[in-house]
N, C-alpha and C. Protein backbone atom coordinates (compact mmCIF):
# COMPACT_ATOMS: atom_id res chain seq x y z
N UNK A 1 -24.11 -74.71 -53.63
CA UNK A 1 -25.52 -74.61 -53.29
C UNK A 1 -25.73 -73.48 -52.29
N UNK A 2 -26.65 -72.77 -52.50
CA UNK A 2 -26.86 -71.44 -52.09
C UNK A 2 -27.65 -72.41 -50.43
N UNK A 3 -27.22 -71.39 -49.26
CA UNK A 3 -27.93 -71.61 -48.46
C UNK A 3 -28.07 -70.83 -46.72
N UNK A 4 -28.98 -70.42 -47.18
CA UNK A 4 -29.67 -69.90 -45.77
C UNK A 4 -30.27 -70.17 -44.45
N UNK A 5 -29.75 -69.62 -43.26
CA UNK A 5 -30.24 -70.50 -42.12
C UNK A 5 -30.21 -69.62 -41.08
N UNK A 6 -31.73 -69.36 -40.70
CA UNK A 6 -31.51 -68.70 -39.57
C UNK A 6 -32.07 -69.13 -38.47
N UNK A 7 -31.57 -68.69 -37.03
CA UNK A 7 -31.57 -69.00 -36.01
C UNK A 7 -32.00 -67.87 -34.63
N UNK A 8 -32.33 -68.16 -33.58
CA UNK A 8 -32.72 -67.05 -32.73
C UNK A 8 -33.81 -67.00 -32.21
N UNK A 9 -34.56 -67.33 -32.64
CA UNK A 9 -36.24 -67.09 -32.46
C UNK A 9 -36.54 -67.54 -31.56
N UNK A 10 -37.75 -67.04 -30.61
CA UNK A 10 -38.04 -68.01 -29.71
C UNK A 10 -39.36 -66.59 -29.11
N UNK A 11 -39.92 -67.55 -27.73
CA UNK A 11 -40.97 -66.61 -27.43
C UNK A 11 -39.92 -65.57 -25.99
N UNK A 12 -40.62 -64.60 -26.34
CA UNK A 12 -40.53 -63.69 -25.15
C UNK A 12 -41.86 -62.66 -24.76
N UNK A 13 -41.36 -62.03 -23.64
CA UNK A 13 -42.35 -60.73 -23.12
C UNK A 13 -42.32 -59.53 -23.98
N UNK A 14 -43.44 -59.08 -24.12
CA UNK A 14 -43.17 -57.85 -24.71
C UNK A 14 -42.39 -56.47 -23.88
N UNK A 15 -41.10 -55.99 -25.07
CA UNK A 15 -40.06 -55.17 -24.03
C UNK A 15 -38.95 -55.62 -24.18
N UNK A 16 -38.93 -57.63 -24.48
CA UNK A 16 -37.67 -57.86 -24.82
C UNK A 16 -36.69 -57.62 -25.70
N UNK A 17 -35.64 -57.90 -25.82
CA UNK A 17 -35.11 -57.69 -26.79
C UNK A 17 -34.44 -59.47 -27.90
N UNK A 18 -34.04 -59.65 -28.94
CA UNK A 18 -33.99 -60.54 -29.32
C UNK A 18 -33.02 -60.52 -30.64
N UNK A 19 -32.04 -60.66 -31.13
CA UNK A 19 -31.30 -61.06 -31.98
C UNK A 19 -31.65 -62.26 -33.02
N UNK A 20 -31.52 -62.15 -34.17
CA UNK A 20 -31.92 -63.10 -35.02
C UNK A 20 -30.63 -63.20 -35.84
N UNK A 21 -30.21 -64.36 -36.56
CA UNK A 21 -28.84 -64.49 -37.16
C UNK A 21 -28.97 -65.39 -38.55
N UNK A 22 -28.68 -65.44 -39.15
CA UNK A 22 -28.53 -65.50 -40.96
C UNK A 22 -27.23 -66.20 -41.20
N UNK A 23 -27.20 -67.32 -40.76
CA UNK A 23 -25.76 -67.90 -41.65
C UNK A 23 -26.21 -68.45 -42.97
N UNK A 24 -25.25 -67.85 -43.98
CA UNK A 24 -25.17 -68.56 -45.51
C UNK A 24 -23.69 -68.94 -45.83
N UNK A 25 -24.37 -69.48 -47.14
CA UNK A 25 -23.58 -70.73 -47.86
C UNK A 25 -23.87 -70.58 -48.86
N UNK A 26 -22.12 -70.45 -49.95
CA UNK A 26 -23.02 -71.24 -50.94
C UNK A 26 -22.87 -69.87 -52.35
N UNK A 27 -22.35 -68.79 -51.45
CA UNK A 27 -22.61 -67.39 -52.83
C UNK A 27 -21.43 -66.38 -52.35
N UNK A 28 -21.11 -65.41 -52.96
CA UNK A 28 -19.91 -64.67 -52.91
C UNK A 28 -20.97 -63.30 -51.80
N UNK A 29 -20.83 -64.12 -50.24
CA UNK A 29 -21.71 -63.02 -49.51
C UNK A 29 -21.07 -61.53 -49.89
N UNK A 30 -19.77 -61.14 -49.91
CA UNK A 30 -19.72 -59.41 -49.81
C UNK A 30 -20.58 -58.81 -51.25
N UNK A 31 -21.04 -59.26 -52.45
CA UNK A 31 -21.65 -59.00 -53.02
C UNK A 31 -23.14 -58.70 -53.23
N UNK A 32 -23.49 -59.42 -52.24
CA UNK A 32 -25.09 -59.29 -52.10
C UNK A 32 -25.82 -58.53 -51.25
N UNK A 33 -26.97 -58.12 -51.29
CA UNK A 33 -28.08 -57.53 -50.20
C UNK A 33 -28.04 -58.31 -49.68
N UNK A 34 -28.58 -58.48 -48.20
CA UNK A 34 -29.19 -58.90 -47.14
C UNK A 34 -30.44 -58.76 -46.54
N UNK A 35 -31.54 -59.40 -46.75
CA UNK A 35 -32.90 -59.18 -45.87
C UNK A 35 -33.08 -59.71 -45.04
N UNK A 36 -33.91 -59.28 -44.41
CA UNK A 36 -35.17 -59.60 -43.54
C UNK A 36 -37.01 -59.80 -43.92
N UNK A 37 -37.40 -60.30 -44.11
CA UNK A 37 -39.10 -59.78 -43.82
C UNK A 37 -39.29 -60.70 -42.75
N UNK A 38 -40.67 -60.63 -42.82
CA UNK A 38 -41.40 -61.45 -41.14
C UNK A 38 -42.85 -61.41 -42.26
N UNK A 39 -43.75 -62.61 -41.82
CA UNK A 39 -44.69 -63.22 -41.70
C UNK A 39 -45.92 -63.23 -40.45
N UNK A 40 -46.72 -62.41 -40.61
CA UNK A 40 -47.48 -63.23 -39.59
C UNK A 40 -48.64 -64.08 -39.35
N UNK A 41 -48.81 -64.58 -38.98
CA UNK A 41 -50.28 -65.75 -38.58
C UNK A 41 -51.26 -65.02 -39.39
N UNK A 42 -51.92 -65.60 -40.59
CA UNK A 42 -52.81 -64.73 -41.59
C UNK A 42 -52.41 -64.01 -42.19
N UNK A 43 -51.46 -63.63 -42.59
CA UNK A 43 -50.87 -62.39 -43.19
C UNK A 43 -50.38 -62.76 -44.23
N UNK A 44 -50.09 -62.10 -45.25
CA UNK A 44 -48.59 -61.91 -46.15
C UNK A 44 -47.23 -61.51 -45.55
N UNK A 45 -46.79 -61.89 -46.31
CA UNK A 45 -45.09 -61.96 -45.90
C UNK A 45 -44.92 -60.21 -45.88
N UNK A 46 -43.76 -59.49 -45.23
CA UNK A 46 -43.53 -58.46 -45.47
C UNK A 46 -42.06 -57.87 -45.22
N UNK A 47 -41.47 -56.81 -45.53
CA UNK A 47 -40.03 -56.91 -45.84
C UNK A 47 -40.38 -55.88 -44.44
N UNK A 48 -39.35 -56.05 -43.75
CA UNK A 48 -39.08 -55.59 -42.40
C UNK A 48 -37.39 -54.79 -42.88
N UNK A 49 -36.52 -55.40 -43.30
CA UNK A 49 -35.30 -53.86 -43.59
C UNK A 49 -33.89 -54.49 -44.10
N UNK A 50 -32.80 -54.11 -44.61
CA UNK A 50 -32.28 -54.99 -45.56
C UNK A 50 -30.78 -54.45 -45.32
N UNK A 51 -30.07 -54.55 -45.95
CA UNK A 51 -28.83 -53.89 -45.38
C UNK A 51 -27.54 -54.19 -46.86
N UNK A 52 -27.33 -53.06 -47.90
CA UNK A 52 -26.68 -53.24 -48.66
C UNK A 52 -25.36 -53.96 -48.78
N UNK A 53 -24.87 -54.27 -49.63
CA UNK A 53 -23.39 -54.44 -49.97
C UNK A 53 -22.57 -53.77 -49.37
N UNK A 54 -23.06 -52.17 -49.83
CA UNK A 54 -22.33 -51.18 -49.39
C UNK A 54 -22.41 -51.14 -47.96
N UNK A 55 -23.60 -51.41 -47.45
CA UNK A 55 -23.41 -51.50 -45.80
C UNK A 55 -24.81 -50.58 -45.25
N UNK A 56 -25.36 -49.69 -46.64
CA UNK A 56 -26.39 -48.82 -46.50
C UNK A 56 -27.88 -50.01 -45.96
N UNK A 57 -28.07 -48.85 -45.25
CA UNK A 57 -29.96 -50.16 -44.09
C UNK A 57 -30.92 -49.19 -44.97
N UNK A 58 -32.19 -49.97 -44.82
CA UNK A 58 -33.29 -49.34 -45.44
C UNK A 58 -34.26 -50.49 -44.35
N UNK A 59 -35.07 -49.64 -43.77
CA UNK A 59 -36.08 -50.19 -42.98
C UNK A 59 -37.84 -50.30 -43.25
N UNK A 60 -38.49 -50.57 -42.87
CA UNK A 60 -39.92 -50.90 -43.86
C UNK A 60 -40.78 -49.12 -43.08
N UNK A 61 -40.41 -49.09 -41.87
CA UNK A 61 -41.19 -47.93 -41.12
C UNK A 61 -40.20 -47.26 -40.48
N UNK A 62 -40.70 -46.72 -39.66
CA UNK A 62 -39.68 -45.65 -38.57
C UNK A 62 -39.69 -46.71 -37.51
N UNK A 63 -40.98 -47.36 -37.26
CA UNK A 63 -41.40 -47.58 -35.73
C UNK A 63 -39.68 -48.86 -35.68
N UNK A 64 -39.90 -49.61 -37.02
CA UNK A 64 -39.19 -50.65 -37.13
C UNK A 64 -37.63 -50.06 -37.67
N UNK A 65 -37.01 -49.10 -37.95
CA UNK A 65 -35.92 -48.33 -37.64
C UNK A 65 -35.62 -47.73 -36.41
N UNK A 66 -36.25 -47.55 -35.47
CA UNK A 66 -36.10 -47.02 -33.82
C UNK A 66 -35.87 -48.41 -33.20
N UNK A 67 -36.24 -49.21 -33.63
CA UNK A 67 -35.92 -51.14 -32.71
C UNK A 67 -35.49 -51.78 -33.23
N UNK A 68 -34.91 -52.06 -34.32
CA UNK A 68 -34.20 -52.84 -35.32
C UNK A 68 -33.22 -52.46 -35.06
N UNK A 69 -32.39 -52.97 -35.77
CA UNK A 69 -30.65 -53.33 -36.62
C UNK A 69 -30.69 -54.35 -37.36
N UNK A 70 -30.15 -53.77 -38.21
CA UNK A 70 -29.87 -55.03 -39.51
C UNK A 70 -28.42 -54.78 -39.73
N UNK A 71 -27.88 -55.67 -39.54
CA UNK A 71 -26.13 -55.67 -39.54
C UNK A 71 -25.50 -56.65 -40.49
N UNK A 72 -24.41 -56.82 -41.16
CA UNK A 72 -23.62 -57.72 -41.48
C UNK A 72 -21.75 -58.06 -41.18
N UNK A 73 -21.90 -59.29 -41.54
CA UNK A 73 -20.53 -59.70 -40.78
C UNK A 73 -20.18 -60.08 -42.31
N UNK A 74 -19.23 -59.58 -42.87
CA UNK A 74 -18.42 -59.86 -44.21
C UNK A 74 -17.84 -60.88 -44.10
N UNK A 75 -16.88 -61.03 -43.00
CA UNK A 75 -15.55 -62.32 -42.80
C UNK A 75 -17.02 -63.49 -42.43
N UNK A 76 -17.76 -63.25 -41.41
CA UNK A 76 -18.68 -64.66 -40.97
C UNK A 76 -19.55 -64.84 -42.00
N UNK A 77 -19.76 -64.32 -43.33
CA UNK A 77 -20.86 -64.51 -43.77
C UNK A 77 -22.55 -64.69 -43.25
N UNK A 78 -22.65 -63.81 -42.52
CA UNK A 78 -23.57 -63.78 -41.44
C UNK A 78 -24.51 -62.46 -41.38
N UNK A 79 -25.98 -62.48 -41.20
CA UNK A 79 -26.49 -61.29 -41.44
C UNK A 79 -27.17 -61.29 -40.04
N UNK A 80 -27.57 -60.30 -39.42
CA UNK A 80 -28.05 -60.51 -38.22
C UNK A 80 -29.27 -59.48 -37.95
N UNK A 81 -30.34 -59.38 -37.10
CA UNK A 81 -31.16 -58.76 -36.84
C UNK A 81 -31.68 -58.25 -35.62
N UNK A 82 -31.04 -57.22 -34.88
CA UNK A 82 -31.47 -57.10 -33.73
C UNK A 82 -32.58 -56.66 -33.32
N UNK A 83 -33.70 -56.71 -32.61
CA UNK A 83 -34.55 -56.30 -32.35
C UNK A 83 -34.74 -56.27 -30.86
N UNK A 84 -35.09 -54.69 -30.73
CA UNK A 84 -35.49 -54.67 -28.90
C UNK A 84 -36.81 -53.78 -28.73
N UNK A 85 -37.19 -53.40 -27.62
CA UNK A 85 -38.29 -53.17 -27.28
C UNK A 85 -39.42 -53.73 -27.66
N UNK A 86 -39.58 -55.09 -28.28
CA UNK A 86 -40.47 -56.36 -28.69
C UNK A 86 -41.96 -55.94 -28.52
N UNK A 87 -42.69 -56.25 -29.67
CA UNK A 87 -44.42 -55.55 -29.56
C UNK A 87 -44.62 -57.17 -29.55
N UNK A 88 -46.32 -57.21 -29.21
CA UNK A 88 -46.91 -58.44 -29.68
C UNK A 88 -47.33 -58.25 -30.91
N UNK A 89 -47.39 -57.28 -31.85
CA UNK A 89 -47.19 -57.17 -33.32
C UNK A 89 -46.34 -57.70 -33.79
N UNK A 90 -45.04 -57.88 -33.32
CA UNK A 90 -43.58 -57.90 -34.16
C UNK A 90 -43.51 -59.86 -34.31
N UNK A 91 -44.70 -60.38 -33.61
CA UNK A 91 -44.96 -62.03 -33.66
C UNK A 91 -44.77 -62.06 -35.31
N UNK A 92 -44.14 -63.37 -35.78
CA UNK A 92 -44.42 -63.98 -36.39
C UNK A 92 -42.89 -65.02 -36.69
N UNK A 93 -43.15 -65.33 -38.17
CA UNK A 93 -41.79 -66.21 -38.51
C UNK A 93 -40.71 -64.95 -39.50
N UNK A 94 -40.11 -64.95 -39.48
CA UNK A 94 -38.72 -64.20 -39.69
C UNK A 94 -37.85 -64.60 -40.76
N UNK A 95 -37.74 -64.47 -42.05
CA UNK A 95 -36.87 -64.42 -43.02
C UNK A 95 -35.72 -63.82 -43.70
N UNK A 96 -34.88 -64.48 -43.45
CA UNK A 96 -33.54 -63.96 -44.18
C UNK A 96 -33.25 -64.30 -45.94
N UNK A 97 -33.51 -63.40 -46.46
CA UNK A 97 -33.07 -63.27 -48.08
C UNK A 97 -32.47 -62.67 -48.41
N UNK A 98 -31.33 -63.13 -49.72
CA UNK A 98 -30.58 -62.41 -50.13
C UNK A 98 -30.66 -62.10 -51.59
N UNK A 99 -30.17 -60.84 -52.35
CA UNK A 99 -30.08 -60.83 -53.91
C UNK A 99 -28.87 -60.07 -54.43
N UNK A 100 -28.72 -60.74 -55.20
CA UNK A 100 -27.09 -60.26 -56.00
C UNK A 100 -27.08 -58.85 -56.40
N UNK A 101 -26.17 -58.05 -56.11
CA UNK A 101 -25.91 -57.18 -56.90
C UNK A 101 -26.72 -56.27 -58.45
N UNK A 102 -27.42 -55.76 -58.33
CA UNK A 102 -28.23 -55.51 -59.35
C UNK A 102 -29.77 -56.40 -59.98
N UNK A 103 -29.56 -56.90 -58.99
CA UNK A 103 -31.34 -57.74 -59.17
C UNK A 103 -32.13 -57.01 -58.58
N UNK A 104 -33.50 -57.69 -59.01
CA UNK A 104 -34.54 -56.82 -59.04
C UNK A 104 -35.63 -57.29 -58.04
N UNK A 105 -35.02 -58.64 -57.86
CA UNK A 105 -35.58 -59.65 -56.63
C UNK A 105 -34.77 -60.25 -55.92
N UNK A 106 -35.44 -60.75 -54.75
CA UNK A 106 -34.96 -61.09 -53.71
C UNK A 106 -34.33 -62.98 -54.27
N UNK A 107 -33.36 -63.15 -54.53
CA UNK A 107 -32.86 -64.67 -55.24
C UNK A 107 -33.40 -65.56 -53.82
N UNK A 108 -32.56 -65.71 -52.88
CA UNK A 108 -32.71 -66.90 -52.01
C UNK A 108 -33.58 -66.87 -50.29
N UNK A 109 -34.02 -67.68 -50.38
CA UNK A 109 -34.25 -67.48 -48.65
C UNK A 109 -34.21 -68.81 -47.89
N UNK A 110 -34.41 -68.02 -46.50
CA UNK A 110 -34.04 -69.29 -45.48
C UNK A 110 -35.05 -70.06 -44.83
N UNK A 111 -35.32 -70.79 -43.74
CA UNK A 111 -36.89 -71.62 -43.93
C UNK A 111 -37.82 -70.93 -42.96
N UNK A 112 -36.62 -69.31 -42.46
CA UNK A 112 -37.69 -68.80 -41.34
C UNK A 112 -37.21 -69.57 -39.88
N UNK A 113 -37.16 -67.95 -39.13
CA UNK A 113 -37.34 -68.25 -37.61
C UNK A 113 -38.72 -68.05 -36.74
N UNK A 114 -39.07 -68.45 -36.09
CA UNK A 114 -40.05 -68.25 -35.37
C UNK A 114 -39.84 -67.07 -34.28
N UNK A 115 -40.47 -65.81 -34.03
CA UNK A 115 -40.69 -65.11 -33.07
C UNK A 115 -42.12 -65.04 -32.42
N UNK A 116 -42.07 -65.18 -31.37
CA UNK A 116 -43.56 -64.71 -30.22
C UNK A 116 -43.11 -64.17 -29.56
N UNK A 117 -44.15 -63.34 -29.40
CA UNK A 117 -44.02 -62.03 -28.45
C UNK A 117 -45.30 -62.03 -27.74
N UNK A 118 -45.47 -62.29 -26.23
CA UNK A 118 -46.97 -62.42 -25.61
C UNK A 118 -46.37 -62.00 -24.07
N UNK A 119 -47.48 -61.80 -23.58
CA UNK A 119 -47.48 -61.27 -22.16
C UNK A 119 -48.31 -62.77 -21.39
């Protein structure tokens, strides 16, 4: 059983910095993409930056390539998301998805972390 779980979230100041983490289960992780998107309050979901098999990142903007990292751990099966210099934009809930090798969609996701960002 395929399964995703991420962890990290929580509120901070804007400026902080914050790590988000992706443990799965469940699928042959060195084969797959790795995502991210984020959600916010009213919004649609949106892909925030992803991080290949190969190890290649692809980010949604610049602003969110200058404060991000999207990393993976092969041996932990673990995808992780760093984020620093924290906006009160960057609020919302936080998703980790993954898709196999040559798909065209995103197969699984996790139930979402919560981020706030407020002064």
């Amino acid at each position: 059983q395929v399964r995703l779980v991420e962890s990290g979230g929580g509120s901070v100041q804007p400026g902080d910095s914050l790590t988000l983490t992706c443990m799965t289960t469940g699928f042959t992780f060195s084969r797959y993409d790795l995502g991210w998107f984020r959600q916010a309050p009213g919004k649609s979901r949106e892909f925030v930056g992803f991080i290949s098999r190969r190890n290649i990142t692809v980010y949604a903007t610049s602003d969110v390539s200058d404060r991000f990292i999207v990393a993976r751990d092969n041996a932990r099966s673990t995808v992780t998301l760093q984020m620093t210099n924290l906006k009160t934009e960057d609020t919302a809930t936080y998703y980790c998805t993954a898709r196999d090798a040559g798909a065209s969609s995103w197969d699984h996701w996790g139930q979402g972390t919560l981020v706030s960002v407020s002064s």
